[in-house]
C-alpha atoms as a PDB file:
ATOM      1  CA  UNK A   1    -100.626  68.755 -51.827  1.00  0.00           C
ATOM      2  CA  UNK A   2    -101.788  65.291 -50.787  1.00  0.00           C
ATOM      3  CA  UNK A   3     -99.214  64.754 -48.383  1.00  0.00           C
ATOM      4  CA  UNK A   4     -97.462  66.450 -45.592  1.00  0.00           C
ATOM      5  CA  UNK A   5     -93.597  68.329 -45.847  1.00  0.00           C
ATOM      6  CA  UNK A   6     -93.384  67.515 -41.851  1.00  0.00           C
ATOM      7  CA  UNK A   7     -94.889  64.106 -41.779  1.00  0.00           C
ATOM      8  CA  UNK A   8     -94.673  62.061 -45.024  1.00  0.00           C
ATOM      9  CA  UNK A   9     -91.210  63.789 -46.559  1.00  0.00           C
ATOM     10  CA  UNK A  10     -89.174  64.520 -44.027  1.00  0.00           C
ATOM     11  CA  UNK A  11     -89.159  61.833 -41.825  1.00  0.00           C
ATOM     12  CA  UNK A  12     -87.664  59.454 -44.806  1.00  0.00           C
ATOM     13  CA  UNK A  13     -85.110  62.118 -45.942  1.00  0.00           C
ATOM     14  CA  UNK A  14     -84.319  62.047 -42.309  1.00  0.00           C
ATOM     15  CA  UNK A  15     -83.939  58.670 -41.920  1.00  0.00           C
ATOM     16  CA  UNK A  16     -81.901  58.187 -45.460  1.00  0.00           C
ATOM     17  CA  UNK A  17     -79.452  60.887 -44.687  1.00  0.00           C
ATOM     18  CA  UNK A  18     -78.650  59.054 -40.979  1.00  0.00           C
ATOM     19  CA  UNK A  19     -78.306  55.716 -42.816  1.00  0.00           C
ATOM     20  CA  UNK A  20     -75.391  57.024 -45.207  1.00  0.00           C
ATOM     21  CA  UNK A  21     -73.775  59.351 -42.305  1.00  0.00           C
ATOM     22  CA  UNK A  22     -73.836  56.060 -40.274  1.00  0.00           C
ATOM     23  CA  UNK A  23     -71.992  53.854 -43.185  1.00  0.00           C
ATOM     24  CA  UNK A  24     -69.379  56.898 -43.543  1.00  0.00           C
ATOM     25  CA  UNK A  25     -68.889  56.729 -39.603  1.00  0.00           C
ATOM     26  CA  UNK A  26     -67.922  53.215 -40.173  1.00  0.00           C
ATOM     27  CA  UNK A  27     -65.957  53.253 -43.194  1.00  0.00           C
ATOM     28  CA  UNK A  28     -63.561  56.079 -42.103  1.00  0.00           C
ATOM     29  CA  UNK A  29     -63.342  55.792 -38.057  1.00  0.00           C
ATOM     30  CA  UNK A  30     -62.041  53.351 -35.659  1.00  0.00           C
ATOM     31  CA  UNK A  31     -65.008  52.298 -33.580  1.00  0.00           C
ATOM     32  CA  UNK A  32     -63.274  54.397 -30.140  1.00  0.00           C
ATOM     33  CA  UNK A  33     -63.342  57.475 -32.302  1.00  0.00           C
ATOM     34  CA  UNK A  34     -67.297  57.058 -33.305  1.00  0.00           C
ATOM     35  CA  UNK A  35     -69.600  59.832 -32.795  1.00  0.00           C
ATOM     36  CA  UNK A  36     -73.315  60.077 -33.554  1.00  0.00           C
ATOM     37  CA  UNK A  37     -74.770  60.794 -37.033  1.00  0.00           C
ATOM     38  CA  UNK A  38     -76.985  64.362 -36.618  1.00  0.00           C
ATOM     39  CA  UNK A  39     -79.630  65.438 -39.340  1.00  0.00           C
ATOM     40  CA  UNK A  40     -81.197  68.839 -39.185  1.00  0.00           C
ATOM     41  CA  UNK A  41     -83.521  70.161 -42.293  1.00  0.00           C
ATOM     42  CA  UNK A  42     -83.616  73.839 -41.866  1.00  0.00           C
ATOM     43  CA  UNK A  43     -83.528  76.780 -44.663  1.00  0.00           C
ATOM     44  CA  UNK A  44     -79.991  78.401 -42.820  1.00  0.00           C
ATOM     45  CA  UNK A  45     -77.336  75.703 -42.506  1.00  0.00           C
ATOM     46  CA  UNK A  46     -75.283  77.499 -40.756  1.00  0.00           C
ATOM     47  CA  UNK A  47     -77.743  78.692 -38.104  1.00  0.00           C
ATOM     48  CA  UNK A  48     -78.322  74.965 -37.344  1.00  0.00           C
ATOM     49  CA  UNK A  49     -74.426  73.818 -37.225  1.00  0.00           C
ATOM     50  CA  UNK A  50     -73.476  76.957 -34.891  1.00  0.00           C
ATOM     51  CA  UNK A  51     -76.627  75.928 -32.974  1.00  0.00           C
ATOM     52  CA  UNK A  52     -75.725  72.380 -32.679  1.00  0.00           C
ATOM     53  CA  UNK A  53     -72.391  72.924 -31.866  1.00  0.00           C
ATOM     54  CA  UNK A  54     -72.665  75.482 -29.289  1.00  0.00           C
ATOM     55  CA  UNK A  55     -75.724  74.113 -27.211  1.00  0.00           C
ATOM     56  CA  UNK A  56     -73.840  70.488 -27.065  1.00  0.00           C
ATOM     57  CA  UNK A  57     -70.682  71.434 -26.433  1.00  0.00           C
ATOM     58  CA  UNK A  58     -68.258  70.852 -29.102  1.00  0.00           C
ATOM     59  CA  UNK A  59     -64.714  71.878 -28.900  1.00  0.00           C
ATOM     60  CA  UNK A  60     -64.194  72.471 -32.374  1.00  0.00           C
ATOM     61  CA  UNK A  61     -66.182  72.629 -35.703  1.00  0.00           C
ATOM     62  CA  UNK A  62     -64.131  70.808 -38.642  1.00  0.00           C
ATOM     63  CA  UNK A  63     -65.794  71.346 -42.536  1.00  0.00           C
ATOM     64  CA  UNK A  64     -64.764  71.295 -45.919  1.00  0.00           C
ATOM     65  CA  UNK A  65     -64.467  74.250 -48.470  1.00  0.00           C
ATOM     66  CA  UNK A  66     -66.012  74.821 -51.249  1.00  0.00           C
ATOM     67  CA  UNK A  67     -64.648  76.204 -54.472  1.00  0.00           C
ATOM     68  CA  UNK A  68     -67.402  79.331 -55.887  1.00  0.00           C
ATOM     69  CA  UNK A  69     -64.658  79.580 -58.911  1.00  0.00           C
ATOM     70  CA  UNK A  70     -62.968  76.638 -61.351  1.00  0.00           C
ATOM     71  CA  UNK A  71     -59.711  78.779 -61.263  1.00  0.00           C
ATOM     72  CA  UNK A  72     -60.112  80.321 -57.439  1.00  0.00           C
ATOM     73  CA  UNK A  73     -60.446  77.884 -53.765  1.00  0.00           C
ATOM     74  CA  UNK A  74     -62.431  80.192 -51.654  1.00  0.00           C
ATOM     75  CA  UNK A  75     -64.714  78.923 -48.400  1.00  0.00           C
ATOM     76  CA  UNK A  76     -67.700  78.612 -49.409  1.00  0.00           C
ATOM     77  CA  UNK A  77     -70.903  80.810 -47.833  1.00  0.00           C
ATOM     78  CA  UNK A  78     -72.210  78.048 -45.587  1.00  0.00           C
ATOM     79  CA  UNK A  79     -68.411  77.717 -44.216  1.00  0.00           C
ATOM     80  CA  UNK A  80     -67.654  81.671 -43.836  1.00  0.00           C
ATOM     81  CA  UNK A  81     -70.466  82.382 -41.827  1.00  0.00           C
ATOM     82  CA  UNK A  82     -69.933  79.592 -39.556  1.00  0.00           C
ATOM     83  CA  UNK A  83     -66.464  80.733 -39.316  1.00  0.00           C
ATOM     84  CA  UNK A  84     -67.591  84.352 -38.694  1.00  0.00           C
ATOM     85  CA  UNK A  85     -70.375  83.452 -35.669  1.00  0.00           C
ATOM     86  CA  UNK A  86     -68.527  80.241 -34.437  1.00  0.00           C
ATOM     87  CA  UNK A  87     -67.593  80.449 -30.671  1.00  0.00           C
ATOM     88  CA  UNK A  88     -65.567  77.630 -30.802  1.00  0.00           C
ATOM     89  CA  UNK A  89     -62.358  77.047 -33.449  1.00  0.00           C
ATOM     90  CA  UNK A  90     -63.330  75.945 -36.987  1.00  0.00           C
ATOM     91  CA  UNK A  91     -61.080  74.403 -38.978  1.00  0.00           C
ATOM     92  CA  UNK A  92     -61.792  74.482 -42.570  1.00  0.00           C
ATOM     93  CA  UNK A  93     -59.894  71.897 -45.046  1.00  0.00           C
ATOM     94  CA  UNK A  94     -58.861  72.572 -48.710  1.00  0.00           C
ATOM     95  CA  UNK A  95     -57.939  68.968 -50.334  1.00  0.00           C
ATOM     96  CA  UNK A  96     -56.656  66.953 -47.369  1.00  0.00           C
ATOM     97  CA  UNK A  97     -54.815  67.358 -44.013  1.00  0.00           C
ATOM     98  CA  UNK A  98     -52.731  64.088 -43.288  1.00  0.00           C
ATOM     99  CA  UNK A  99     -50.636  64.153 -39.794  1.00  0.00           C
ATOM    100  CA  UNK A 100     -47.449  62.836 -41.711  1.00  0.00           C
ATOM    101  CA  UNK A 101     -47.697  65.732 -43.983  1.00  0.00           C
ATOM    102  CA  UNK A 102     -48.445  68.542 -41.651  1.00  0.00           C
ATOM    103  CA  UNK A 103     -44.662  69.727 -41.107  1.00  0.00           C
ATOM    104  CA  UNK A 104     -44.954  73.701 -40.217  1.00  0.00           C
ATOM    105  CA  UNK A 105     -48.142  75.668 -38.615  1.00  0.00           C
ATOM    106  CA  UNK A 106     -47.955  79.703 -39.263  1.00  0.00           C
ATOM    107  CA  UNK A 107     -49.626  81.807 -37.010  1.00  0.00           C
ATOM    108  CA  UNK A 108     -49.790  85.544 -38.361  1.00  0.00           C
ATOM    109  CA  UNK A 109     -49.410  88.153 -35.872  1.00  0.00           C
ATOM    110  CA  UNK A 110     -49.260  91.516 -35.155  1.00  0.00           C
ATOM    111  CA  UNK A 111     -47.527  91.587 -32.137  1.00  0.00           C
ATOM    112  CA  UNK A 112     -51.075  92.170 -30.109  1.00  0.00           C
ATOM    113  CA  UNK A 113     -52.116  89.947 -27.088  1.00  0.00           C
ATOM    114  CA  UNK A 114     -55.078  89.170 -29.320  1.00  0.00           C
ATOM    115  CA  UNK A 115     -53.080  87.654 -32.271  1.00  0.00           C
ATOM    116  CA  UNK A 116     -50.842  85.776 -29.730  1.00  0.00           C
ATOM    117  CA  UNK A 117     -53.405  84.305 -28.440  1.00  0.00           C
ATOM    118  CA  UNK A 118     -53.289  81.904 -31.467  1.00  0.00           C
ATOM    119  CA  UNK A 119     -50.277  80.069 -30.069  1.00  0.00           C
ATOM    120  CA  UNK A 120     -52.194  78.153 -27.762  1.00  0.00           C
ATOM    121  CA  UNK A 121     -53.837  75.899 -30.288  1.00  0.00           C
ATOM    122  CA  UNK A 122     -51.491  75.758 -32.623  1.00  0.00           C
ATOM    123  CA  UNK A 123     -49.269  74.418 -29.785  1.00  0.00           C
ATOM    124  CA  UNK A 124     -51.406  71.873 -29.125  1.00  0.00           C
ATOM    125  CA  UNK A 125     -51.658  70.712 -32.625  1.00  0.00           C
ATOM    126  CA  UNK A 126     -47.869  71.214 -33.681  1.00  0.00           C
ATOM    127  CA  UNK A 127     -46.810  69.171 -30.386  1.00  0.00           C
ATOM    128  CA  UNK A 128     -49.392  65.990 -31.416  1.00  0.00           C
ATOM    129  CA  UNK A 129     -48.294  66.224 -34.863  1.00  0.00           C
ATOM    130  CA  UNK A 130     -44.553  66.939 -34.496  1.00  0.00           C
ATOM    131  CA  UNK A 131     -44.736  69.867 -36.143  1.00  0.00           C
ATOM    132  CA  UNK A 132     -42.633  73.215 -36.187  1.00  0.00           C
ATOM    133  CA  UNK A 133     -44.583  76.614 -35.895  1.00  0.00           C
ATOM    134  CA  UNK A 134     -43.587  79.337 -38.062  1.00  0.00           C
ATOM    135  CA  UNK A 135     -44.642  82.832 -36.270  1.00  0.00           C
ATOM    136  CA  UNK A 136     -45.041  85.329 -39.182  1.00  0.00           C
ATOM    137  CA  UNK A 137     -45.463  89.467 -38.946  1.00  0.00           C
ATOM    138  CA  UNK A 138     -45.865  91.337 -42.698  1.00  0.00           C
ATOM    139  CA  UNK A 139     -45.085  95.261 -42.306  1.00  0.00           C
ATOM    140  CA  UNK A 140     -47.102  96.624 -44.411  1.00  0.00           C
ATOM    141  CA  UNK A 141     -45.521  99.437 -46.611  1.00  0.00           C
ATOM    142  CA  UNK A 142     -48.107 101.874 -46.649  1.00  0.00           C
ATOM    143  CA  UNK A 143     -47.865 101.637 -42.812  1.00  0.00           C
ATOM    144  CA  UNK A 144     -44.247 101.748 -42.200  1.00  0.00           C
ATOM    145  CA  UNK A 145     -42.884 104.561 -40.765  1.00  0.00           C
ATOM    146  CA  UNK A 146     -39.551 106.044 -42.030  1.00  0.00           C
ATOM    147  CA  UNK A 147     -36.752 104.218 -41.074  1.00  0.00           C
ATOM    148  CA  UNK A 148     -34.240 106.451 -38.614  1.00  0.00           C
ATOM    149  CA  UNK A 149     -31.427 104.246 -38.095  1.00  0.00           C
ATOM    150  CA  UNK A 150     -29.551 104.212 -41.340  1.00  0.00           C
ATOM    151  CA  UNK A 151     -28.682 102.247 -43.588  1.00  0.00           C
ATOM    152  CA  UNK A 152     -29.009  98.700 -41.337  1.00  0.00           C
ATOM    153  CA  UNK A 153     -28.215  96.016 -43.202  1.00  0.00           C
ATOM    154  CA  UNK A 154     -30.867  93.057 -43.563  1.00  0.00           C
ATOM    155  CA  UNK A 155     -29.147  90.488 -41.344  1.00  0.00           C
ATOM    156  CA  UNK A 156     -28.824  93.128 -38.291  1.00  0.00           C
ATOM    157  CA  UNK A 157     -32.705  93.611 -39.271  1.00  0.00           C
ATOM    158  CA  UNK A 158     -33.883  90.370 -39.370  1.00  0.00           C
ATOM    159  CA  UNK A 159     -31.689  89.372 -35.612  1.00  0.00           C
ATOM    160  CA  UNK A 160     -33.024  92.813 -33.877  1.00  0.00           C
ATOM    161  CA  UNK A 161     -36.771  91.385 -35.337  1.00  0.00           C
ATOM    162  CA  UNK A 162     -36.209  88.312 -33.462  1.00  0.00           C
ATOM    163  CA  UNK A 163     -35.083  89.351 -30.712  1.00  0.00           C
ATOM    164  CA  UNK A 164     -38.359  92.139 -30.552  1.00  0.00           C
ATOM    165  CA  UNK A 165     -40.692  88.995 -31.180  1.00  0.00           C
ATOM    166  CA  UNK A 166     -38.924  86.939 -29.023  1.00  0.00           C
ATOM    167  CA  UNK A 167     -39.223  89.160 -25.963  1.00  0.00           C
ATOM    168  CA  UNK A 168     -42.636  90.115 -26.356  1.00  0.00           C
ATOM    169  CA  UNK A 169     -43.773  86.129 -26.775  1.00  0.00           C
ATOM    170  CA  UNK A 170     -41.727  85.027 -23.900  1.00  0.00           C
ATOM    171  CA  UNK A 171     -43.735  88.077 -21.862  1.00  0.00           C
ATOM    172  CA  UNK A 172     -46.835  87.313 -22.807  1.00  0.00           C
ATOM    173  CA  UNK A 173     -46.109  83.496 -22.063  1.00  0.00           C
ATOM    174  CA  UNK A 174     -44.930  84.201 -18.803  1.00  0.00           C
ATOM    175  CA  UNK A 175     -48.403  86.476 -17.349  1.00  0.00           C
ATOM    176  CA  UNK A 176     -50.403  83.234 -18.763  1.00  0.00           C
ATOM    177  CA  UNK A 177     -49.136  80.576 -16.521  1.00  0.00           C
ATOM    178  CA  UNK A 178     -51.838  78.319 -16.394  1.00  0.00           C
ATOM    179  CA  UNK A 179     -51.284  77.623 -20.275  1.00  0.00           C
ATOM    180  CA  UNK A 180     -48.139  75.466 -19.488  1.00  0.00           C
ATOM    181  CA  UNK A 181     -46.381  76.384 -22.576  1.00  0.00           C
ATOM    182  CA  UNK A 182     -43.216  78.399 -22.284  1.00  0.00           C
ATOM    183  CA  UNK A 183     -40.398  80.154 -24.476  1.00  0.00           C
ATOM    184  CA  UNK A 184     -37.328  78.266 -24.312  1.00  0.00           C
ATOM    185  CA  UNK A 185     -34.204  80.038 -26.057  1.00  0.00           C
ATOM    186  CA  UNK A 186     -31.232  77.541 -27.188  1.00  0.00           C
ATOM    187  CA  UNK A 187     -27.611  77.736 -27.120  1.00  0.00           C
ATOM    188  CA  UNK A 188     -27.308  78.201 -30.863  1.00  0.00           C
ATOM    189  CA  UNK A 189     -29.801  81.061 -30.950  1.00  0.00           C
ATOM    190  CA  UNK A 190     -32.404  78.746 -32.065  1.00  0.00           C
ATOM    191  CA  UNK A 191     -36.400  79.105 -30.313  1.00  0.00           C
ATOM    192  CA  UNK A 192     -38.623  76.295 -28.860  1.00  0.00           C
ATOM    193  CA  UNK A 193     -42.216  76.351 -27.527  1.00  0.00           C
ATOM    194  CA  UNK A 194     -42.181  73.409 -24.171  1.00  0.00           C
ATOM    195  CA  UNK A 195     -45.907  72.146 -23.892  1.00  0.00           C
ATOM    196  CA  UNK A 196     -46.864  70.512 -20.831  1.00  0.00           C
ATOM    197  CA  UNK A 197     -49.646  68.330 -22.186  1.00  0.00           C
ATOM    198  CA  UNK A 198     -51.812  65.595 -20.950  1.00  0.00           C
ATOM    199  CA  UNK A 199     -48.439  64.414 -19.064  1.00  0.00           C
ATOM    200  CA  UNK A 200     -46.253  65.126 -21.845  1.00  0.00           C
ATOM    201  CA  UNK A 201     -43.912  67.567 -22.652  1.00  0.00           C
ATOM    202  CA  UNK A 202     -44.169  68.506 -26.220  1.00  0.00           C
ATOM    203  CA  UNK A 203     -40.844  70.101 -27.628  1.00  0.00           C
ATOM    204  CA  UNK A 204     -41.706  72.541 -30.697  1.00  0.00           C
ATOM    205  CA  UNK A 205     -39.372  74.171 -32.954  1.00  0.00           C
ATOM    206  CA  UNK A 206     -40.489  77.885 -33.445  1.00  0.00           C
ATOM    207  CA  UNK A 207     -39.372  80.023 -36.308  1.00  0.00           C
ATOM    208  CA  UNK A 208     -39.763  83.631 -37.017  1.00  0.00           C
ATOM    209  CA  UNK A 209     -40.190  85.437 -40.187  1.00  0.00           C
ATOM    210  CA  UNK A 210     -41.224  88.959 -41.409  1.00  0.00           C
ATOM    211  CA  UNK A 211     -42.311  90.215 -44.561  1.00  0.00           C
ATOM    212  CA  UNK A 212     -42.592  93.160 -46.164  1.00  0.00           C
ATOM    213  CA  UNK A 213     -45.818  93.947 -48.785  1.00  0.00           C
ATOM    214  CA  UNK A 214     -48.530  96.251 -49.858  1.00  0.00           C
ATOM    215  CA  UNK A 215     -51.099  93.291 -48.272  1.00  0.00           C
ATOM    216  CA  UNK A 216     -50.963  91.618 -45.266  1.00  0.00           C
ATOM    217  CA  UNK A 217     -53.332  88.515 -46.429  1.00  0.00           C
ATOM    218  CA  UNK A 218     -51.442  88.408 -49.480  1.00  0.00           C
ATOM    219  CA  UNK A 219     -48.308  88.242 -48.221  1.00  0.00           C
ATOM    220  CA  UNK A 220     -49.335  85.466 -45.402  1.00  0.00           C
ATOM    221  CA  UNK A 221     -51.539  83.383 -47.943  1.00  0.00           C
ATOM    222  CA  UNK A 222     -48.590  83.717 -50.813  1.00  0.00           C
ATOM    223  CA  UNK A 223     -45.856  82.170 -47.848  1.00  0.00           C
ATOM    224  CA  UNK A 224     -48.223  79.796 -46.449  1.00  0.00           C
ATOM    225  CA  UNK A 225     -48.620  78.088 -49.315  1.00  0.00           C
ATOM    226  CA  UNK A 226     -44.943  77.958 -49.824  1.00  0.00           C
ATOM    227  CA  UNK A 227     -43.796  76.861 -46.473  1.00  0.00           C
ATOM    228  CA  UNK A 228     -46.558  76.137 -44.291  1.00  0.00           C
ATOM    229  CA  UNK A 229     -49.170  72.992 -44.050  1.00  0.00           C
ATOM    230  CA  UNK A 230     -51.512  74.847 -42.404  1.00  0.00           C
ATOM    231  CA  UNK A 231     -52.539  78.438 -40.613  1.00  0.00           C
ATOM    232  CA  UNK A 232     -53.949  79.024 -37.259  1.00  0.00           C
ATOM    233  CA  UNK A 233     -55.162  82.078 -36.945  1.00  0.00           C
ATOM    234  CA  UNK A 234     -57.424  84.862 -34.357  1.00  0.00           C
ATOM    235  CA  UNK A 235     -60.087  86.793 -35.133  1.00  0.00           C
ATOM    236  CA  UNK A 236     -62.735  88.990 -34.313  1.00  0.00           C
ATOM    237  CA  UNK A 237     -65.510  86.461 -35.739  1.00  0.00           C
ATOM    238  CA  UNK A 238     -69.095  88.879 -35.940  1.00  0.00           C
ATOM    239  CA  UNK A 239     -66.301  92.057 -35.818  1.00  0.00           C
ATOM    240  CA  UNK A 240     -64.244  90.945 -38.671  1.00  0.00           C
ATOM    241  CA  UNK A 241     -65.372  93.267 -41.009  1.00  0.00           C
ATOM    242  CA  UNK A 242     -64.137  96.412 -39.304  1.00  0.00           C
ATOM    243  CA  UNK A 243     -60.401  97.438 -40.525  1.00  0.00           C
ATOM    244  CA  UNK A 244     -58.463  95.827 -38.010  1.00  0.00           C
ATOM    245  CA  UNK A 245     -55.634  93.648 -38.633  1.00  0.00           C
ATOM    246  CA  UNK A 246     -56.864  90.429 -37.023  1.00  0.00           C
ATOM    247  CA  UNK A 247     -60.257  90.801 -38.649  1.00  0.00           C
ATOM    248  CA  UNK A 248     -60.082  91.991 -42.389  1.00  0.00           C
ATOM    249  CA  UNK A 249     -57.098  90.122 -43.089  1.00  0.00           C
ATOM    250  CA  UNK A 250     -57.905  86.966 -40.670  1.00  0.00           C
ATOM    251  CA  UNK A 251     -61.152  86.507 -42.789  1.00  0.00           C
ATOM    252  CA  UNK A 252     -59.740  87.227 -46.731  1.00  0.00           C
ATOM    253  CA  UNK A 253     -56.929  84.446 -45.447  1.00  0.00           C
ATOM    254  CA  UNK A 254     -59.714  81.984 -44.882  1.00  0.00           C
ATOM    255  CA  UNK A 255     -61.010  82.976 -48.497  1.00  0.00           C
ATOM    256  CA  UNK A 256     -58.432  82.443 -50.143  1.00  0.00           C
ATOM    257  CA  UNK A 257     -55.804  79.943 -48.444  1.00  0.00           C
ATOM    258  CA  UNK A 258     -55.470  76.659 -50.625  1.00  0.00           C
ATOM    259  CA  UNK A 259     -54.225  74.774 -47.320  1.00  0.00           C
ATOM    260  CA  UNK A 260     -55.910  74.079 -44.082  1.00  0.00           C
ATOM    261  CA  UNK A 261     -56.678  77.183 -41.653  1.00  0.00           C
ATOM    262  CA  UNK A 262     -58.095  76.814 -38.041  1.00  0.00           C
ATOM    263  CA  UNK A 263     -59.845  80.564 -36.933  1.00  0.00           C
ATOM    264  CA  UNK A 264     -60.309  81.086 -32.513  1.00  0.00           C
ATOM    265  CA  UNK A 265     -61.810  83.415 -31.097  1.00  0.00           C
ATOM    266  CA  UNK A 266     -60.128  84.479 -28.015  1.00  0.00           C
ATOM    267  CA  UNK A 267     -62.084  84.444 -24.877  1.00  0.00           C
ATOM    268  CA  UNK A 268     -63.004  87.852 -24.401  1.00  0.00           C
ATOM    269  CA  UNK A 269     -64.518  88.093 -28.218  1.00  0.00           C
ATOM    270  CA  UNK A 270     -66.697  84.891 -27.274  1.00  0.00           C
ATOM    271  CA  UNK A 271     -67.839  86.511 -24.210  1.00  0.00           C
ATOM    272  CA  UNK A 272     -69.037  89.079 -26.073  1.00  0.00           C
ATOM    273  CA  UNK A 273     -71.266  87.397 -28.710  1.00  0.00           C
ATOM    274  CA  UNK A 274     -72.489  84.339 -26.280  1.00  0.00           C
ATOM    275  CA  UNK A 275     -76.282  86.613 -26.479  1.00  0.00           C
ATOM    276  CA  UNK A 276     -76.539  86.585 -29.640  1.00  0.00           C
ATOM    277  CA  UNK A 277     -79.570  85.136 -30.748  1.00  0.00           C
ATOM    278  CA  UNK A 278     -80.325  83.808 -34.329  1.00  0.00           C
ATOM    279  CA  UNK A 279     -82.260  86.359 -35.769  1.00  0.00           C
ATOM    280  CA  UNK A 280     -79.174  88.140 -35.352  1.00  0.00           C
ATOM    281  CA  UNK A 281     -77.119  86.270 -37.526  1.00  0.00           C
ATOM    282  CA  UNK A 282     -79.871  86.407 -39.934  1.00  0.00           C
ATOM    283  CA  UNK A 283     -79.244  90.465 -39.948  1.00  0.00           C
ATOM    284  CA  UNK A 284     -75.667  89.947 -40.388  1.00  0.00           C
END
């Protein structure tokens, strides 16, 4: 060709795409909330966003999903693999996310200090947006083991649940100090998460709710959509293909939730991958 990819093409496509990034900074943010406008031409766009993001510092990665199907919302490829390799929360938006809407956050969990983990964030977000949290636990029938105690009925289930779920959160709460959030149980039975936060003490109604179904994504995509505004969620991120419960069933709920979800990776999983290099993501 007469011309050069490198000097005579990319330079203007460069330039173009800054120009309209720029005008969107402008039209949709308050001048104090401005960033920059960053253009990267590459054949793996994920590779450069987990790049960027990582190597500058970002605290979280926020994109929007794309449908593959006209009667299916699923992330699209660019967004699950930045979700799977991200070190940092990504929170990945189906339609839109408006702080007046966002009324109940469900964290899944399976009781592990891994899962719990999950709270944190979700604390953080629920207390800014006055939000309650919904902590949610599906038994899975092909897992469950035979029930000993008689015939129990469902109320005397569902209180002994709580109580289980509320002892173990208020223990793992309590050997995490520095977090500044802490179980508080009221008078009427009722559960709230305290949030010490930038000088404030955020007050957050917490609910607890268990399921029983043959899926766990199912069940927690079927009830988020329901009751919840959005999911926040752990997982293993380059592990979360192996048959665990936070990984297989963290990822298909990020395929097929129709409202927002935020993944983390807790800090021991990120510890773990900070090495990886980009050729390996290209093998995965």
């Amino acid at each position: 060709y007469p011309f050069s990819l490198d000097n005579d093409v990319y330079p203007h496509i460069i330039e173009e795409t800054e120009d309209k990034l720029n005008e969107e900074l402008t039209s949709y943010f308050p001048l104090e909330f401005q960033g920059e406008a960053v253009v990267k031409i590459g054949r793996r766009a994920y590779e450069l966003i987990l790049e960027h993001a990582h190597k500058t510092g970002y605290d979280v990665i926020v994109m929007g999903s794309q449908g593959l199907h006209a009667d299916h919302i699923i992330r699209g490829h660019v967004t699950e693999k930045v979700i799977r390799f991200s070190q940092v929360p990504v929170l990945s938006i189906s339609g839109t996310m408006m702080p007046d809407s966002t009324n109940n956050i469900l964290v899944p969990t399976d009781y592990s200090d891994f899962s719990l983990k999950a709270v944190f964030p979700a604390s953080v977000i629920a207390g800014r947006l006055s939000s309650d949290i919904t902590l949610f636990h599906v038994r899975e029938l092909h897992g469950t083991e035979p029930d000993t105690r008689g015939q129990e009925s469902d109320e005397n289930a569902l209180k002994r649940f709580k109580s289980k779920v509320a002892d173990r959160l208020e223990d793992f709460l309590d050997q995490r100090p520095h977090s500044r959030l802490r179980l508080h149980r009221m008078e009427d039975g009722k559960l709230e998460l305290h949030l010490d936060h930038d000088d404030l003490v955020y007050k957050i109604p917490l609910h607890l709710e268990q399921v029983r179904g043959i899926s766990a994504h199912y069940e927690i995509v079927d009830y988020a959509e329901e009751y919840a505004s959005m999911v926040v969620i752990a997982t293993h991120g380059r592990s979360g293909l192996t048959h665990v419960f936070m990984g297989s069933t963290a990822e298909k709920v990020v395929q097929w939730a129709k409202i927002p979800v935020m993944t983390i990776r807790p800090k021991e999983m990120k510890e773990k991958g900070k090495k990886q290099s980009s050729a390996e993501f290209r093998e995965k």
